[in-house]
Protein backbone atom coordinates (compact mmCIF):
# COMPACT_ATOMS: atom_id res chain seq x y z
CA UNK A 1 21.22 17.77 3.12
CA UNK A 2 19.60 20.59 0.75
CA UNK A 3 22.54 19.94 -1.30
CA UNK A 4 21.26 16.38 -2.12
CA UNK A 5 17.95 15.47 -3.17
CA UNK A 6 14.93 13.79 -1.80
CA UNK A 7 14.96 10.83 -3.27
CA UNK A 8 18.85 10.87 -2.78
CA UNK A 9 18.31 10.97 0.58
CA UNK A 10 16.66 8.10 0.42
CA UNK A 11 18.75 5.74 -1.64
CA UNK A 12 21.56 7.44 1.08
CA UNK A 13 19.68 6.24 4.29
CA UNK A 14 19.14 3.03 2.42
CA UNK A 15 22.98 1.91 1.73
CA UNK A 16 23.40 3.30 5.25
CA UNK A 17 20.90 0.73 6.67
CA UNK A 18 22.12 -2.11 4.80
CA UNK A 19 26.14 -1.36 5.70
CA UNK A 20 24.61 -0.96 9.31
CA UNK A 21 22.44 -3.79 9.72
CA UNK A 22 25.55 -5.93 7.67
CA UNK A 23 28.00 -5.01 10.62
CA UNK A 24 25.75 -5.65 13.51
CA UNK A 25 25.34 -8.77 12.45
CA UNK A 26 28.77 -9.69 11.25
CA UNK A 27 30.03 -8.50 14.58
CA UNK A 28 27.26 -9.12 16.80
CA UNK A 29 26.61 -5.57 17.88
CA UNK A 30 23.72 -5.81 19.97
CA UNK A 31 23.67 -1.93 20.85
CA UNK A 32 23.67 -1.20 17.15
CA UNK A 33 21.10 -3.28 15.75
CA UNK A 34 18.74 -1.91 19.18
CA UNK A 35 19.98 1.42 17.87
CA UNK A 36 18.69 0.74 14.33
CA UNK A 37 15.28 -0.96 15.74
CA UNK A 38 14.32 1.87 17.94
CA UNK A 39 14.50 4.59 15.06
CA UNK A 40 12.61 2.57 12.84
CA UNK A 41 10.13 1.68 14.74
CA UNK A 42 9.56 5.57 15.80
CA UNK A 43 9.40 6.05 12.30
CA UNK A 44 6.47 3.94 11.29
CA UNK A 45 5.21 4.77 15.04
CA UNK A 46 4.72 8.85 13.86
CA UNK A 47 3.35 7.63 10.44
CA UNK A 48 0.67 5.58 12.42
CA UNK A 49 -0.21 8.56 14.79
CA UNK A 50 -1.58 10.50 11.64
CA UNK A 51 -3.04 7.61 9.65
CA UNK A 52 -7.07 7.50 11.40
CA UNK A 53 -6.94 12.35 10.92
CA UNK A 54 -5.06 11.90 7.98
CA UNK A 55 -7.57 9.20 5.98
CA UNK A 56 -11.11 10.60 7.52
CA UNK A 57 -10.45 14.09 6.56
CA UNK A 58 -8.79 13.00 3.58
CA UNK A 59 -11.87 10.81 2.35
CA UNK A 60 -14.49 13.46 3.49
CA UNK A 61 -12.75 16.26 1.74
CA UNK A 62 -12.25 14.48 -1.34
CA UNK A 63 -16.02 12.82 -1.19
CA UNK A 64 -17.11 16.53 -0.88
CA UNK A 65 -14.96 17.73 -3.56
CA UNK A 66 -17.13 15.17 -5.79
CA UNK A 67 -19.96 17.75 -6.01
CA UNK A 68 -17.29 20.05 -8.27
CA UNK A 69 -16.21 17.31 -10.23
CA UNK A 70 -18.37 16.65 -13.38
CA UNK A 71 -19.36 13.02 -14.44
CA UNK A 72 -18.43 12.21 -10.36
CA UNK A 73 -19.93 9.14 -10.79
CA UNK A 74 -18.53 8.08 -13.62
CA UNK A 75 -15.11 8.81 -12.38
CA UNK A 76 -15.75 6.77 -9.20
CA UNK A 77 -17.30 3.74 -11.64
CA UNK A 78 -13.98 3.49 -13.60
CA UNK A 79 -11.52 3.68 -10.73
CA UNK A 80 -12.96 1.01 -9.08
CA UNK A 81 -13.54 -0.99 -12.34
CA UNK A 82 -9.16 -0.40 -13.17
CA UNK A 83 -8.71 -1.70 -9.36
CA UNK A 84 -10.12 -4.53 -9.62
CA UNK A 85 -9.34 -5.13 -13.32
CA UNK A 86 -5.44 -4.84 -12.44
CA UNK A 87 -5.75 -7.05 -9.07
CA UNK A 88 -7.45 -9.71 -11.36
CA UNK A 89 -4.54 -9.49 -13.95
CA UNK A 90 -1.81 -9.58 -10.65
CA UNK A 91 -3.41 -12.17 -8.85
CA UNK A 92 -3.64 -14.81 -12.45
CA UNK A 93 -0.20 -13.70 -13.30
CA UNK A 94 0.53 -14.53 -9.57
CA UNK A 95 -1.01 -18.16 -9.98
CA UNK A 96 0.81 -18.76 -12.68
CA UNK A 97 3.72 -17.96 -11.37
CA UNK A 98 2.85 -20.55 -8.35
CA UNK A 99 2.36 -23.10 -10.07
CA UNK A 100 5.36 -23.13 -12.61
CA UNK A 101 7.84 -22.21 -9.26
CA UNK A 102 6.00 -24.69 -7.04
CA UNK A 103 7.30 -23.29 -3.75
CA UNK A 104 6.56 -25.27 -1.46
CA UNK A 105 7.52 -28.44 -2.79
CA UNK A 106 10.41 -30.53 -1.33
CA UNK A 107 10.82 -27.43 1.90
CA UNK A 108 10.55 -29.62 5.18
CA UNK A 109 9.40 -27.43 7.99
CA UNK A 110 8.09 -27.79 11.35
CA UNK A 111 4.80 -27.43 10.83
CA UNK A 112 3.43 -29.01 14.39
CA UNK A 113 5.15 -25.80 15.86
CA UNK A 114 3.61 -23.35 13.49
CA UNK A 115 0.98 -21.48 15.50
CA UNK A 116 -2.47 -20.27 13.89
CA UNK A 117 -2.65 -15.65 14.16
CA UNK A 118 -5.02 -14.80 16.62
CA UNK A 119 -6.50 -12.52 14.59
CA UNK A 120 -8.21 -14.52 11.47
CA UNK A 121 -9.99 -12.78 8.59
CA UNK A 122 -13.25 -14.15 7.39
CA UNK A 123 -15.75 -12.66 5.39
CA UNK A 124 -18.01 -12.55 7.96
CA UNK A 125 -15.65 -10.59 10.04
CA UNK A 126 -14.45 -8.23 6.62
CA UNK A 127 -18.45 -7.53 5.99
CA UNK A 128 -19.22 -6.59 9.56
CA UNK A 129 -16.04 -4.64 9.83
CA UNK A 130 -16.40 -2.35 7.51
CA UNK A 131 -19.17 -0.55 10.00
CA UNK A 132 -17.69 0.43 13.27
CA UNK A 133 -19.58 -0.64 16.08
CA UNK A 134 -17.92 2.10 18.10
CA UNK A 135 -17.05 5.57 16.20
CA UNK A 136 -14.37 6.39 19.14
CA UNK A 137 -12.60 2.77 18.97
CA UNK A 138 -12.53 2.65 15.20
CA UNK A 139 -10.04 5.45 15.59
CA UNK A 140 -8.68 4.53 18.80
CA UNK A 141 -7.73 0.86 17.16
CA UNK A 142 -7.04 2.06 13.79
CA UNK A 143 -9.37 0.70 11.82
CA UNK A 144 -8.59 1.94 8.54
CA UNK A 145 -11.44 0.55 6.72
CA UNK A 146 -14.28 1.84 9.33
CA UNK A 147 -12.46 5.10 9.34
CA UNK A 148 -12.78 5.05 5.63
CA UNK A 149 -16.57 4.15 5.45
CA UNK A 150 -17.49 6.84 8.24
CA UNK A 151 -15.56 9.52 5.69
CA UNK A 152 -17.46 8.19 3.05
CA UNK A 153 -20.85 8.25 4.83
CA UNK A 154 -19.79 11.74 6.43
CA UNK A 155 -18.56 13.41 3.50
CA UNK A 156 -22.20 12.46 1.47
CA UNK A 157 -24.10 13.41 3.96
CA UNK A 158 -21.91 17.04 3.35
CA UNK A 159 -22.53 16.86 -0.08
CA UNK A 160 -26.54 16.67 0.46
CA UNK A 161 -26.85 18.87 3.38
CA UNK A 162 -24.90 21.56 1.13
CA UNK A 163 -23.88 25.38 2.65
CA UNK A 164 -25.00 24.44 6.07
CA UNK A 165 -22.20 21.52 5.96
CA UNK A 166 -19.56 24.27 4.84
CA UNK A 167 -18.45 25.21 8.23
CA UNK A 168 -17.75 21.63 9.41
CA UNK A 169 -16.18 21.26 5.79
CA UNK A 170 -13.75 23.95 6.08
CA UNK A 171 -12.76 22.70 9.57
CA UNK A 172 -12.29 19.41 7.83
CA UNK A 173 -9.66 20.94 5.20
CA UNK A 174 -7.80 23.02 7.78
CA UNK A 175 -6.98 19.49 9.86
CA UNK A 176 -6.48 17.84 6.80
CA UNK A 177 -3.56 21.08 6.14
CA UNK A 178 -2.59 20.43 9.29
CA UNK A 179 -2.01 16.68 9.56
CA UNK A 180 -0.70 17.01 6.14
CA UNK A 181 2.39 19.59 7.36
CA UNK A 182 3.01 17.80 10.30
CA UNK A 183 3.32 14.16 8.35
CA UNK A 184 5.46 15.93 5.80
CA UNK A 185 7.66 17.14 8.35
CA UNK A 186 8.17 13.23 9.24
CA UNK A 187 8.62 12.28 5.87
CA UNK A 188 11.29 14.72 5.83
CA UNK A 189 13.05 12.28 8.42
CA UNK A 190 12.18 8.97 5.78
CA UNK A 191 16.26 8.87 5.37
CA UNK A 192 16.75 8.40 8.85
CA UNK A 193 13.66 6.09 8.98
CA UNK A 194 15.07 4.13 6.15
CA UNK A 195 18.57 3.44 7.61
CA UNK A 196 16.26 1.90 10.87
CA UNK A 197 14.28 -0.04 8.93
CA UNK A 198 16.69 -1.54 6.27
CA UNK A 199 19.55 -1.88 9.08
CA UNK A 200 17.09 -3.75 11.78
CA UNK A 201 15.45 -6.24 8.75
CA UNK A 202 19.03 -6.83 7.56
CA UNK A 203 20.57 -7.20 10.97
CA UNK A 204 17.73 -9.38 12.02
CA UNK A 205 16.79 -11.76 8.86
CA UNK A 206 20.29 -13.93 8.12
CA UNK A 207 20.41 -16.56 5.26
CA UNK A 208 20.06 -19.17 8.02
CA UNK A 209 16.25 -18.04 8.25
CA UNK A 210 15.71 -17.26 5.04
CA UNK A 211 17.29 -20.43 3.49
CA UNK A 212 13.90 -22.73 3.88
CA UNK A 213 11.32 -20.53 2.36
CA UNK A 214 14.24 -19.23 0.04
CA UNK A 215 11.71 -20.08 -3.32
CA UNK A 216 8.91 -19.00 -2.13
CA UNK A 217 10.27 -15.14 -0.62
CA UNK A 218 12.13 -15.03 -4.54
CA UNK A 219 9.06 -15.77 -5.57
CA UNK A 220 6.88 -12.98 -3.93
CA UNK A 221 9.56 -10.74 -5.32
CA UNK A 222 9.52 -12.24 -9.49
CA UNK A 223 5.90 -11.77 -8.68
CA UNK A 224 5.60 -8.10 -7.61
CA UNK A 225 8.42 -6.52 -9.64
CA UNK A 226 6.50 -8.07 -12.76
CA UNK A 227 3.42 -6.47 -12.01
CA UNK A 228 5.67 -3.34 -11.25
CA UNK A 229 7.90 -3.20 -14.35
CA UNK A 230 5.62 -5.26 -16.63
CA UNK A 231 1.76 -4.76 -16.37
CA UNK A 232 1.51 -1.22 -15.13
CA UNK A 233 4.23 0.15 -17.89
CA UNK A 234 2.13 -2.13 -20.52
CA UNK A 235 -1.25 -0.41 -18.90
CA UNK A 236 0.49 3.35 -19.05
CA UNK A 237 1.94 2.85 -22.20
CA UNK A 238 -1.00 0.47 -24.11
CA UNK A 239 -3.95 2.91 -22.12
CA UNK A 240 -2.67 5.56 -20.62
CA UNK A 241 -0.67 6.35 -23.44
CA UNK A 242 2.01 8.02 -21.99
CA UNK A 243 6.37 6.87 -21.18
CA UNK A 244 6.45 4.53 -18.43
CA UNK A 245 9.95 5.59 -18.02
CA UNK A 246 8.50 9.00 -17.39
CA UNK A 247 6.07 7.66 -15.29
CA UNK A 248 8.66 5.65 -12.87
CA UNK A 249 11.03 8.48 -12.83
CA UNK A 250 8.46 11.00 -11.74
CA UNK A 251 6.94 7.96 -9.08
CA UNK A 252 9.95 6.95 -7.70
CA UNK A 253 9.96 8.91 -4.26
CA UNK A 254 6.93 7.44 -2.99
CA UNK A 255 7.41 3.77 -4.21
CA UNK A 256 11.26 3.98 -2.48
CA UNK A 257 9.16 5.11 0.76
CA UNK A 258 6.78 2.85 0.41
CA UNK A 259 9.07 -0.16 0.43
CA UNK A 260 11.19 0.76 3.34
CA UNK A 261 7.71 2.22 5.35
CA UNK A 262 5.69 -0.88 4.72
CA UNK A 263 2.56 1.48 4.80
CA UNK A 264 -0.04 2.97 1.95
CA UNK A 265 -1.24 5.12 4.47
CA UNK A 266 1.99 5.96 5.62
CA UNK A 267 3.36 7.13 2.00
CA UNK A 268 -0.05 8.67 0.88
CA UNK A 269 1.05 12.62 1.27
CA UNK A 270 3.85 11.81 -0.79
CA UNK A 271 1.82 9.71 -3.28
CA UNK A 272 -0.66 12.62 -3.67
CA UNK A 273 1.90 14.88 -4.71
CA UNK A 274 3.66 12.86 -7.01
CA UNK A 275 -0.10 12.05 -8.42
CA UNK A 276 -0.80 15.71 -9.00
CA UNK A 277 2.54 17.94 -9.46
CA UNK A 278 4.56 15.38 -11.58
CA UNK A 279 1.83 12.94 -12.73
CA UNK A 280 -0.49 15.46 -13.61
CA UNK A 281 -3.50 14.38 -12.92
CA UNK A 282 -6.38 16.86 -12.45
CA UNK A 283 -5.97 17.67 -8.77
CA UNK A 284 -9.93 17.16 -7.68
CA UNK A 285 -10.08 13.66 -9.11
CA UNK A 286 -6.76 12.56 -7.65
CA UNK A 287 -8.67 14.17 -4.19
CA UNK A 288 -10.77 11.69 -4.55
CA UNK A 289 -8.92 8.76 -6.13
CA UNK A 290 -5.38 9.06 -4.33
CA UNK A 291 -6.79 8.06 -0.86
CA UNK A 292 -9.21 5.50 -1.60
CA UNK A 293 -6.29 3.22 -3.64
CA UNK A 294 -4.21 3.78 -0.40
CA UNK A 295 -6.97 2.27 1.64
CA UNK A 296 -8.43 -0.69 -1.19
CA UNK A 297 -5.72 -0.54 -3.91
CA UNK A 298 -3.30 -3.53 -3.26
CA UNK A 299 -1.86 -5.65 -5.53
CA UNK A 300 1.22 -6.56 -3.62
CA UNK A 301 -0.12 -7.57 -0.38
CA UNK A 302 -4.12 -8.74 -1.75
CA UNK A 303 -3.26 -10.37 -5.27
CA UNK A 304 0.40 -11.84 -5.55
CA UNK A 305 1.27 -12.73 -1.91
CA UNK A 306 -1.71 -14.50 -1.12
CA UNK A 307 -1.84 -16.32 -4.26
CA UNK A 308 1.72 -17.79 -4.03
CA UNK A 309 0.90 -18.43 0.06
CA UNK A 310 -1.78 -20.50 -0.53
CA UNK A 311 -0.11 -22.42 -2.95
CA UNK A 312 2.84 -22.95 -0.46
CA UNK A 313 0.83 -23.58 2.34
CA UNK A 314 -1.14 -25.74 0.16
CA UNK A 315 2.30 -27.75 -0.97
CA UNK A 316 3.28 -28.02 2.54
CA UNK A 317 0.73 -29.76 4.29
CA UNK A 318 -0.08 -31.71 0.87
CA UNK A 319 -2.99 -30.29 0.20
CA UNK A 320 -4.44 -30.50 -3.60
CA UNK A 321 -6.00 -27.38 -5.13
CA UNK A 322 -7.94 -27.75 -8.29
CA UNK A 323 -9.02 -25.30 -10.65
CA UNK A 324 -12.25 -24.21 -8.57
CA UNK A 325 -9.67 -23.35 -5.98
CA UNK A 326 -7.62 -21.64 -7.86
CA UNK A 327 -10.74 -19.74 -9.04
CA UNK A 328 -11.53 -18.69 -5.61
CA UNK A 329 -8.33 -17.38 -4.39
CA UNK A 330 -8.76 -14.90 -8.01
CA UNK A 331 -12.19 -14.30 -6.41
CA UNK A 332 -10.91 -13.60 -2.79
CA UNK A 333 -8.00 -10.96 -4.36
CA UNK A 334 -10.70 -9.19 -6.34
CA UNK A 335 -13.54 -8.76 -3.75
CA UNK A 336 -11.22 -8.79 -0.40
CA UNK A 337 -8.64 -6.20 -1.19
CA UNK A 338 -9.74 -4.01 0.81
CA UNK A 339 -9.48 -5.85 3.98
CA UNK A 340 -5.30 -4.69 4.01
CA UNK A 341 -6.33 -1.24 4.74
CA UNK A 342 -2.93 -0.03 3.87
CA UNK A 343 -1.15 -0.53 6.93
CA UNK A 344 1.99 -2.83 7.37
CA UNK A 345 1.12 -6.18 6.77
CA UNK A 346 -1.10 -8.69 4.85
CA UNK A 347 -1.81 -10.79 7.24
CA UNK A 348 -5.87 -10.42 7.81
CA UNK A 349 -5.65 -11.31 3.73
CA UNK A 350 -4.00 -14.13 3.72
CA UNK A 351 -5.95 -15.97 6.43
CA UNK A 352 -9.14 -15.09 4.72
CA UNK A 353 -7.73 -16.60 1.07
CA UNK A 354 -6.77 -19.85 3.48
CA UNK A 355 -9.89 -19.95 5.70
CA UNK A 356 -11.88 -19.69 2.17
CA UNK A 357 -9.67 -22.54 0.80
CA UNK A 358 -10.18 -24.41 4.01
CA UNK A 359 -6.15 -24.88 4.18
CA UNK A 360 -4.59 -24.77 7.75
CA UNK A 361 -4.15 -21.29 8.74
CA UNK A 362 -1.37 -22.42 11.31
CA UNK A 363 0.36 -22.23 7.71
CA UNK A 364 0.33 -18.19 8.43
CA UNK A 365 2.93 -18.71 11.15
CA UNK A 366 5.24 -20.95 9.01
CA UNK A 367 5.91 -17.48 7.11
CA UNK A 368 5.41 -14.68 9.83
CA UNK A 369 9.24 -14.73 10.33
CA UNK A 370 9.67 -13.02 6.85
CA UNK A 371 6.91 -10.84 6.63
CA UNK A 372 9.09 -7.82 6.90
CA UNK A 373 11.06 -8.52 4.34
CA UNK A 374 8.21 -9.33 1.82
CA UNK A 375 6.29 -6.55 3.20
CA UNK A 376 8.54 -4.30 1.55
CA UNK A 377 8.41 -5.31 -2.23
CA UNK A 378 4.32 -5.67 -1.64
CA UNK A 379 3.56 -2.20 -0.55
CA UNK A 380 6.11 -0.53 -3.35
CA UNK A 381 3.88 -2.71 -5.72
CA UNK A 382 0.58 -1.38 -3.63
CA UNK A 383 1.91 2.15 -4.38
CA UNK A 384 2.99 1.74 -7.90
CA UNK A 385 -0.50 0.85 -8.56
CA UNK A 386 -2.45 3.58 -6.49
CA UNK A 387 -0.08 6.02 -8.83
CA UNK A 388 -0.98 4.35 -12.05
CA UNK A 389 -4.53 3.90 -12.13
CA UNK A 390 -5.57 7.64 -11.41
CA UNK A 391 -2.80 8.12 -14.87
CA UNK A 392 -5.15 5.53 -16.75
CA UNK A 393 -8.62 7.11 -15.91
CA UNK A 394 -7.54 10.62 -15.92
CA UNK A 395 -6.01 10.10 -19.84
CA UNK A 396 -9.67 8.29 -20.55
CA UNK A 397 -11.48 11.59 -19.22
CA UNK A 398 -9.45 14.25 -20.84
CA UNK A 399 -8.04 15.27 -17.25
CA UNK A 400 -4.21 14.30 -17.39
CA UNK A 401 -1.81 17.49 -18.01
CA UNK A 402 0.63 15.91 -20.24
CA UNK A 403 2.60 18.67 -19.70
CA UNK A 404 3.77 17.89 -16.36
CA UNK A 405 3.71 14.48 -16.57
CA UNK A 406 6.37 15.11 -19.42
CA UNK A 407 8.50 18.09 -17.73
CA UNK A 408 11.27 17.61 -15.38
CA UNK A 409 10.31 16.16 -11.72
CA UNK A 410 9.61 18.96 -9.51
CA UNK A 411 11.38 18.97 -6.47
CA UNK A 412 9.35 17.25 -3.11
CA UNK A 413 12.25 18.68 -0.95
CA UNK A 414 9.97 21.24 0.26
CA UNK A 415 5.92 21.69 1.74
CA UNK A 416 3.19 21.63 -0.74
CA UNK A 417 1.68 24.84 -1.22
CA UNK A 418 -1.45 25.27 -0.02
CA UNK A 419 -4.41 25.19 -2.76
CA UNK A 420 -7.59 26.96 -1.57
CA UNK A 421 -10.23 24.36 -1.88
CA UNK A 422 -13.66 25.34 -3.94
CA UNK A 423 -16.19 25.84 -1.68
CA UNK A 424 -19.87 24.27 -2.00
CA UNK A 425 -22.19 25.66 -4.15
């Protein structure tokens, strides 16, 4: 496999997965499409194990690293303002989109057999669950976004206590090493993980299911691979001022395993790297900026899908939205984001746009039998969009190397090399 490149590999395991999946289901081969489930779920299982190490160290080192970082603040200040400046833009474009596609007019479903999730966002619940009750459960449970705050509040209270905190610090950076060889080592098996995933969703998900909700699933996908091909290489090339064919080329690897993964989290070693060695972005900011977008940046799953779901549950159960509603659900992408918490999913955000709207949430089961396959298209958007904001803010402050953004990819086929961290003053 040397022989063939990373993101080869990839597109490899990926036609292997969909010729799989194709004859399992043309010939009914329960033993193969088992086959295919079982290594894809291991796949995402061993991402999962390192996601609640992986994003606490990850956020407390880069948090720390804040202290060598001049104009931190600043820095911070215009991250979040592009985050929520690009969800705003997805999530219009996304009602837009809506309401010229209409997709949920004329489908006839069974909607007295839809079932409500069990697990409903509010923003009662999204407040309060940003602080753990339990420190041992919010790892236990993987709770991204309570892992994320206690990193946060951890890594600040580093930053004040100064040489004292070095020794936990350093201990801190060697896990964060550690986790980060031993989830490269799994990334190494993405081709593998790819055939699994692509092979089971294609085995599983016939015409037959997806014939009803048919407008709305093209939908999701006109929606995301605009804000993919269209606003962020308008954004890189308008603000960022650099070739969004470039840009793509050098992203690539870790949007492709983001969209057969499913997970931010999952993909963030891999966006990290492509962030620093081929994006060139200054390496302390993108510390800093890489894992918080993987955690809060997501335009897939917070701005377009729940726009054009609410509009479809809406349709469905004839339900009129006016322009205060539509208002709200561009209110709900902006401030709720980061209630995805970049695992595989979106489900927590869509039932708080539709609890907000006061639209059935049984609606949520009417399209839980396609998640999957929108899942993918949302998270390579999700990615795409943690990659190009750190581009945009990093040109603005004089810290993007345009001269590895602009040289040939380097190869991912191989373990970062370790870069010694500074230590605190």
């Amino acid at each position: 496999m040397k022989r063939f490149s990373f993101s080869l590999q990839l597109l490899l395991g990926l036609a292997a997965g969909v010729a799989l999946g194709f004859a399992a289901r043309l010939w009914d081969l329960s033993w193969l499409s088992a086959t295919l489930t079982q290594a894809g779920s291991i796949f995402v299982q061993l991402l999962k194990l390192a996601v609640p190490p992986l994003v606490f160290t990850a956020v407390v080192v880069s948090v720390a690293n804040l202290r060598n970082v001049s104009g931190a603040a600043r820095l911070a200040g215009k991250t979040l303002l592009w985050f929520a400046a690009t969800a705003l833009v997805s999530v219009t474009f996304a009602i837009g989109l809506g309401l010229l596609l209409d997709p949920g007019r004329g489908v006839t479903l069974d909607t007295g057999a839809a079932k409500a999730p069990e697990t409903v966002g509010g923003w009662a619940d999204f407040l309060t669950g940003i602080v753990p009750a339990n420190v041992v459960t919010a790892f236990t449970e993987l709770e991204v976004l309570q892992i994320v705050f206690l990193g946060v509040v951890v890594g600040a209270a580093a930053m004040a206590v100064g040489e004292k905190a070095e020794p936990f610090l350093s201990l801190s950076r060697s896990v964060l090493e550690l986790v980060q060889k031993a989830l490269w080592w799994v990334i190494r098996l993405a081709p593998i993980g790819t055939a699994g995933l692509i092979g089971k969703a294609v085995a599983t998900y016939g015409w037959d299911l997806l014939a009803p909700l048919a407008k709305f699933s093209v939908g999701v996908y006109i929606g995301c691979l605009v804000v993919l091909l269209v606003i962020y290489p308008t954004l890189l090339a308008v603000v960022g001022r650099v070739s969004p064919v470039r840009f793509f080329r050098n992203a690539w690897p870790a949007i492709e395993l983001a969209f057969v993964s499913r997970s931010s989290v999952g993909t963030l070693p891999l966006t990290q790297r492509v962030t620093t060695e081929r994006n060139g972005v200054d390496r302390d900011y993108a510390s800093f900026a890489v894992p918080l977008g993987a955690t809060t940046k997501m335009d897939g799953c917070a701005s377009v899908y729940p726009a054009l779901a609410a509009i479809f549950v809406a349709q469905v159960y004839g339900v009129p939205l006016g322009l205060g509603d539509y208002l709200l659900i561009a209110f709900v992408s902006v401030v709720g984001s980061a209630a995805t918490a970049g695992l595989t999913g979106a489900i927590v955000m869509l039932t708080l746009t539709l609890s907000t709207l006061g639209l059935p949430l049984e609606g949520v089961g009417l399209l839980l039998a396609i998640d999957p396959i929108l899942d993918m298209i949302r998270t390579a958007t999700n990615v795409a969009g943690q990659l190009t904001v750190p581009v945009l803010v990093a040109r603005s402050e004089g810290r993007l190397d345009d001269a590895v953004f602009n040289a040939p990819p380097q190869s991912l086929d191989d373990a970062p090399a370790r870069r010694p961290e500074p230590a605190l003053a």
